[in-house]
Protein backbone atom coordinates (compact mmCIF):
# COMPACT_ATOMS: atom_id res chain seq x y z
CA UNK A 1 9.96 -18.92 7.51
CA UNK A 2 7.37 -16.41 6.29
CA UNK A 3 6.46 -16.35 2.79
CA UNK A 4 6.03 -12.18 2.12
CA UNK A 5 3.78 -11.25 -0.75
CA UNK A 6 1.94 -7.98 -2.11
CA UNK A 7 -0.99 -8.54 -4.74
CA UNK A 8 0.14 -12.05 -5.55
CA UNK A 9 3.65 -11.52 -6.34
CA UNK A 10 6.09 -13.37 -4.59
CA UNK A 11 8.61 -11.18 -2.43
CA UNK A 12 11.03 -13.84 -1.13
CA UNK A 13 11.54 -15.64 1.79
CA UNK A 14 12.81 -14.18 5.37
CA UNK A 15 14.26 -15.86 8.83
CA UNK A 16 12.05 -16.75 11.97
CA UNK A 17 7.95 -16.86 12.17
CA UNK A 18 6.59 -13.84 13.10
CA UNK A 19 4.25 -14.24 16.56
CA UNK A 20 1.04 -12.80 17.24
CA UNK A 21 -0.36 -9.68 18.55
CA UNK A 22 2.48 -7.09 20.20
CA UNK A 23 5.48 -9.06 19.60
CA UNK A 24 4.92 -9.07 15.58
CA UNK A 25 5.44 -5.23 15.37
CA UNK A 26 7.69 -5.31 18.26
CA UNK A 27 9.54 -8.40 17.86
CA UNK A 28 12.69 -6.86 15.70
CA UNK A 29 15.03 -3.56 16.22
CA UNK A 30 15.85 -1.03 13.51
CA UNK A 31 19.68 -0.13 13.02
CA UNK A 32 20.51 3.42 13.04
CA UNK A 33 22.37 2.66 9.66
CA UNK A 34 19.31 1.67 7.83
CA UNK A 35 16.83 4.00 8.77
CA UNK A 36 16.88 7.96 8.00
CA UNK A 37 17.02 9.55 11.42
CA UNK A 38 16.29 13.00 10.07
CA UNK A 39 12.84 14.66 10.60
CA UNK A 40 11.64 16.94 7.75
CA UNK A 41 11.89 20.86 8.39
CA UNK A 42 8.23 21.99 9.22
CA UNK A 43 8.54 24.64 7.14
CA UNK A 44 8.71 22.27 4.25
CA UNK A 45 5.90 20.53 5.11
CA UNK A 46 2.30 21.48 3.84
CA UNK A 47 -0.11 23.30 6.61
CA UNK A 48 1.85 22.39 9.31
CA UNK A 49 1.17 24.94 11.86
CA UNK A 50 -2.91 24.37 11.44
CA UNK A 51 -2.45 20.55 12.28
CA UNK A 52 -0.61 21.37 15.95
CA UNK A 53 -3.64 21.14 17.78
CA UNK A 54 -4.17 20.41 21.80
CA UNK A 55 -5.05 17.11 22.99
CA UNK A 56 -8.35 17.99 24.05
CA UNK A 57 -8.99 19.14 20.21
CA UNK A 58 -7.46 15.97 18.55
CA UNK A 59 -9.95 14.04 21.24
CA UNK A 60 -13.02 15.91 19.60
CA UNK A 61 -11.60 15.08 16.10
CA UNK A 62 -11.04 11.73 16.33
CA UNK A 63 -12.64 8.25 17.35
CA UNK A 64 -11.21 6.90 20.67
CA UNK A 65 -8.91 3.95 19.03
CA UNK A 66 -7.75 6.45 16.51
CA UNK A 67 -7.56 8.97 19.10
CA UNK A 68 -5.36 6.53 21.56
CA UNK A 69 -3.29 5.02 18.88
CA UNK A 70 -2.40 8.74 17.20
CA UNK A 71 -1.63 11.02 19.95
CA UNK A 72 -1.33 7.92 22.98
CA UNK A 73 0.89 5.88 21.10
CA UNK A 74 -1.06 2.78 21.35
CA UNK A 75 -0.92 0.14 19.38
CA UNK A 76 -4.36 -1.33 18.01
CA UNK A 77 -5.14 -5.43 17.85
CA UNK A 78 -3.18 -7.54 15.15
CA UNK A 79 -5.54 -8.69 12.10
CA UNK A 80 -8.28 -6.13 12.84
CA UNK A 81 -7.62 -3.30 10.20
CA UNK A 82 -9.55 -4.01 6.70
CA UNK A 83 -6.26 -1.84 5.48
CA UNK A 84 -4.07 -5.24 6.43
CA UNK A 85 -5.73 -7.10 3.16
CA UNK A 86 -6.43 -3.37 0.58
CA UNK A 87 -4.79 -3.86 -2.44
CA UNK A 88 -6.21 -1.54 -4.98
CA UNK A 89 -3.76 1.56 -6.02
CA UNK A 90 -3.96 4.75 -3.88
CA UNK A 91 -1.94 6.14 -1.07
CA UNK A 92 -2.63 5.78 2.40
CA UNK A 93 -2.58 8.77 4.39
CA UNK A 94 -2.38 9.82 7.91
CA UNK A 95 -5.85 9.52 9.69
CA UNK A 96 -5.64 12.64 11.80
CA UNK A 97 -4.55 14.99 9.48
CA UNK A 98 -4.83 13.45 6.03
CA UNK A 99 -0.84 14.07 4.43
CA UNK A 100 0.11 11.13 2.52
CA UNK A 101 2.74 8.67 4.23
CA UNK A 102 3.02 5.85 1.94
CA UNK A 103 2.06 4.59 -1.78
CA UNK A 104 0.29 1.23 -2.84
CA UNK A 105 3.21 0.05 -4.40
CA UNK A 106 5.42 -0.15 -1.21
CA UNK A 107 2.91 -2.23 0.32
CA UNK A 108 2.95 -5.79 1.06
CA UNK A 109 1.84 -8.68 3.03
CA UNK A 110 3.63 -9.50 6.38
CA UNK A 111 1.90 -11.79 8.29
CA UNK A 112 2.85 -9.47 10.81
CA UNK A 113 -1.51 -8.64 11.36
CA UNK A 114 -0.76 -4.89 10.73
CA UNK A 115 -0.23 -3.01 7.19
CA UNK A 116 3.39 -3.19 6.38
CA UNK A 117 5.49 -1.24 4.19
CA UNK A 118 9.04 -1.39 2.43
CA UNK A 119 9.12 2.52 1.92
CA UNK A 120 7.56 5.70 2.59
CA UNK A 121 6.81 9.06 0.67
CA UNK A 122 9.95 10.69 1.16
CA UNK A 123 9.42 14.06 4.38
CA UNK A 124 6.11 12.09 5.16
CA UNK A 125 7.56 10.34 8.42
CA UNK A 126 9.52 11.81 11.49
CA UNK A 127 11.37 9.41 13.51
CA UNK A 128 12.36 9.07 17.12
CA UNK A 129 13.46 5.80 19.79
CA UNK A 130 11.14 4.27 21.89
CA UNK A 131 12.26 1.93 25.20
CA UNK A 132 8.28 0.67 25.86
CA UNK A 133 9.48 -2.52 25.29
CA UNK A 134 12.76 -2.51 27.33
CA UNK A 135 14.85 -3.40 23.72
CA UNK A 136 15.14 0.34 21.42
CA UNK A 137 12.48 0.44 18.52
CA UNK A 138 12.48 2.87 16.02
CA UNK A 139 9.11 4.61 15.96
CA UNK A 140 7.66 6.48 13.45
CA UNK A 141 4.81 9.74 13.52
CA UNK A 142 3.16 11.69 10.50
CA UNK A 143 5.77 14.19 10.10
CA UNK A 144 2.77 17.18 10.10
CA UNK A 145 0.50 16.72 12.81
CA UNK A 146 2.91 13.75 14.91
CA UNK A 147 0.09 11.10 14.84
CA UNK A 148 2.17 7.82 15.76
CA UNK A 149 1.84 5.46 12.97
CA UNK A 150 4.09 2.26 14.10
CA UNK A 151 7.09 1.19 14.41
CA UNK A 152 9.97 0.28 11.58
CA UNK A 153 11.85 -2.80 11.96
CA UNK A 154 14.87 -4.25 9.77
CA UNK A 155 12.68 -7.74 8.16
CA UNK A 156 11.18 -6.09 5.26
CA UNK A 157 12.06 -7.18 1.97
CA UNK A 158 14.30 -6.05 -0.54
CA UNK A 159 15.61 -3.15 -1.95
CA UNK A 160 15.10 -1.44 1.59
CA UNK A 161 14.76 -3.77 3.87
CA UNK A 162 12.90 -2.33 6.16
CA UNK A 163 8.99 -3.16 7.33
CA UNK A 164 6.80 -0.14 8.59
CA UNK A 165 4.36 -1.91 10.40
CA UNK A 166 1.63 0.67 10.75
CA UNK A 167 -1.57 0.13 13.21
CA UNK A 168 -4.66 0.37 10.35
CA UNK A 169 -6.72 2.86 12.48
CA UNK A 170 -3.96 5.52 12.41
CA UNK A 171 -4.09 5.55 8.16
CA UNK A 172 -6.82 5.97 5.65
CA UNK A 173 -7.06 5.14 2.29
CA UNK A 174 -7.75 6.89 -0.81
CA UNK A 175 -7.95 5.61 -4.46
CA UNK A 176 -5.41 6.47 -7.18
């Protein structure tokens, strides 16, 4: 059983140990039920159009792990973002284009090695299936430049029950 917590508070308790490395983000499938399948409209979304940039541009913008985790879709080593243990208030935001995904308060601790969160900013997130693993995962991308984030999985704690376990080098994090 793994104890979940977020600043000190007690979250509850949930079923199984979560394992190391890949199979702690991958280890767990989202139900269509749970999870909203619907991507936001573009044209709702905040300077879309000047974040739709070529690969070749996003590899000048960004680092190489951020650069293969965003637009590659890899997934970064467990317990090596400093974003895993941040608790201060703020919002953590996309690292390629900068549009807040999720607040402080829907973070939480895991155990998982990778930030985790119950919620996100509602039209932050677009949403599609991935088979890299064989079993279907829910993944999840910035909804306004399509950087892949991570992957959503049904052991998060309550109300949602959900866990967006997000690779550290694809967010950044600013102060409230």
């Amino acid at each position: 059983m793994t104890k979940l917590t977020r600043r000190g508070a007690s979250l509850g308790l949930i079923g199984g140990v979560m394992g190391a490395g890949l199979a702690a983000c991958g280890g767990g499938q989202a139900k269509e039920k749970k999870v909203n399948n619907r991507n936001p409209d573009p044209a709702a979304i905040p300077d879309y159009d000047k974040w739709q940039l070529s690969n070749e541009e996003w590899k000048k913008r960004l680092p190489a792990e951020a650069y293969a985790v965003l637009r590659k879709e890899a997934t970064e080593r467990a317990g090596t973002s400093p974003l895993e243990m941040e608790e201060r208030d703020g919002v953590y935001a996309c690292a390629g284009c900068g549009f807040d995904l999720f607040r402080a308060e829907a973070k939480y601790h895991s155990g998982s090695g990778w930030p985790s969160f119950a919620d996100y900013i509602p039209g932050a997130l677009g949403f599609k299936t991935d088979f890299k693993l064989v079993v279907p995962r829910k993944e999840y991308h910035c909804a306004r430049c399509g950087g892949h984030q991570g992957h959503v999985f049904e052991d998060g704690p309550p109300p949602t029950g959900l866990r967006y376990c997000n690779n550290g080098v694809a967010l950044t994090f600013k102060l409230a």
